[in-house]
Protein backbone atom coordinates (compact mmCIF):
# COMPACT_ATOMS: atom_id res chain seq x y z
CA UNK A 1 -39.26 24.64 -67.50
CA UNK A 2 -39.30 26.65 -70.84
CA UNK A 3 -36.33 27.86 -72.11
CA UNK A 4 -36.61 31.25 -70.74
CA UNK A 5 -36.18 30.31 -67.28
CA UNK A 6 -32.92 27.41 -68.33
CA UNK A 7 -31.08 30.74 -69.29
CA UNK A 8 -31.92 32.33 -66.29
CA UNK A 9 -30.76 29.28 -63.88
CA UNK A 10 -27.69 29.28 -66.24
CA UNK A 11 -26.86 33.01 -65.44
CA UNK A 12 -27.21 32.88 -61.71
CA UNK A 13 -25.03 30.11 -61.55
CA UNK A 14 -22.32 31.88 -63.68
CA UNK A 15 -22.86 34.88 -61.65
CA UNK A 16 -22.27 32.55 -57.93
CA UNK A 17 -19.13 30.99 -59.65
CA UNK A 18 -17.81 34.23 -60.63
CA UNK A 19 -18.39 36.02 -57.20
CA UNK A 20 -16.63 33.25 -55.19
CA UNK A 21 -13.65 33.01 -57.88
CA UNK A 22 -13.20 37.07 -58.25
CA UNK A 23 -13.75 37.53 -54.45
CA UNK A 24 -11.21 34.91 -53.89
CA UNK A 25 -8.55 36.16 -56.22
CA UNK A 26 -9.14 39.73 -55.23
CA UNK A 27 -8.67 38.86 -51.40
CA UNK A 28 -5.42 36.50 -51.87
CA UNK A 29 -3.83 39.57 -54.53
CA UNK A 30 -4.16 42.11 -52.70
CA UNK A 31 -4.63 41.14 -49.05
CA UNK A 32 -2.48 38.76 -48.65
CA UNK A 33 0.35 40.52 -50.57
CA UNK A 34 -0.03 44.17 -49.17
CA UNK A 35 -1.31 43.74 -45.57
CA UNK A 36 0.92 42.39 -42.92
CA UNK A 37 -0.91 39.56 -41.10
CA UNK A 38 0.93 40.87 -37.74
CA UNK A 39 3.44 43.45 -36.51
CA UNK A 40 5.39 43.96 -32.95
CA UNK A 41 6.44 46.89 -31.32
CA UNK A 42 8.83 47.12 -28.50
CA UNK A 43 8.72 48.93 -25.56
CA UNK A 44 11.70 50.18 -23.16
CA UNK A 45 10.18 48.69 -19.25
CA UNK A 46 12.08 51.68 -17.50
CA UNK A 47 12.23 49.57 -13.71
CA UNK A 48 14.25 46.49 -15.37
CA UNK A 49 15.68 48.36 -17.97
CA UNK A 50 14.90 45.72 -20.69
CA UNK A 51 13.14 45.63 -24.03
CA UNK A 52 9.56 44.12 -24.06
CA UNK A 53 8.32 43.24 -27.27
CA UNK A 54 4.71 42.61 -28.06
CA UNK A 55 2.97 40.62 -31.05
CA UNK A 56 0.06 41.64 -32.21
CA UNK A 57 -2.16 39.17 -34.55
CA UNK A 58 -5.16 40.97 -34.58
CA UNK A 59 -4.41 44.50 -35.98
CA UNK A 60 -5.53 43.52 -39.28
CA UNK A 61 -8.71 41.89 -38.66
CA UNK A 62 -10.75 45.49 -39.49
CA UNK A 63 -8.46 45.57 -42.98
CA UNK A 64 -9.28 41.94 -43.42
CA UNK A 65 -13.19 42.82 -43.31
CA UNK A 66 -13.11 45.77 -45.42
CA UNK A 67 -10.94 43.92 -48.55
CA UNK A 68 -13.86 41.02 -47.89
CA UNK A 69 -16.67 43.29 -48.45
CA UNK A 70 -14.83 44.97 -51.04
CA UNK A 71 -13.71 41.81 -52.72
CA UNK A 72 -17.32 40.68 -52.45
CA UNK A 73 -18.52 44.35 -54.59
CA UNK A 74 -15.85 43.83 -56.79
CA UNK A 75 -17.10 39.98 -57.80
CA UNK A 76 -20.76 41.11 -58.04
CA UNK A 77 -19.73 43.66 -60.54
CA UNK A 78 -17.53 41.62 -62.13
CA UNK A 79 -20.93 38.96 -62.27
CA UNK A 80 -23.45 41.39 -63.23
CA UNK A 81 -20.78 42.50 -66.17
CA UNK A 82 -20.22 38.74 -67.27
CA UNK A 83 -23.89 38.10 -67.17
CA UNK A 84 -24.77 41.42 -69.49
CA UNK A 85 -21.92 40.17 -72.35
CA UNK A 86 -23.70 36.87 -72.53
CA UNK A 87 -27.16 38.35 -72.71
């Protein structure tokens, strides 16, 4: 291996390591912060006359996706940026 191709092993690495670290910090700062993980709503059952109340876990699994993928564009940038300075 000639030198050429050391520097170019060296940068992907750098770039994998600074995907997974951005992606991770971007998903835990702003996810897990902003977006409720699950809400309820109630709802008035008219025959008993009593409050139901319903949890819902799921309602932020589309949010969840969308800060991944974004997470994921955000740490590729952030690697093809880190990889350019060192250049």
């Amino acid at each position: 291996m000639n030198t050429e191709q050391k520097k170019i092993i060296a940068k992907s690495f750098l770039f994998i390591i600074v995907f997974f670290v951005s992606a991770i910090f971007i998903y835990y700062t702003i996810f897990a912060q902003f977006v409720p993980t699950s809400y309820s709503y109630t709802v008035i059952d008219v025959t008993n006359k009593t409050n139901v109340t319903t949890n819902i876990d799921s309602a932020t699994d589309l949010y969840e996706r969308i800060f991944i993928v974004v997470s994921g564009i955000i740490g590729c940038a952030l690697g093809v940026v880190s990889t350019k300075i060192i250049k």
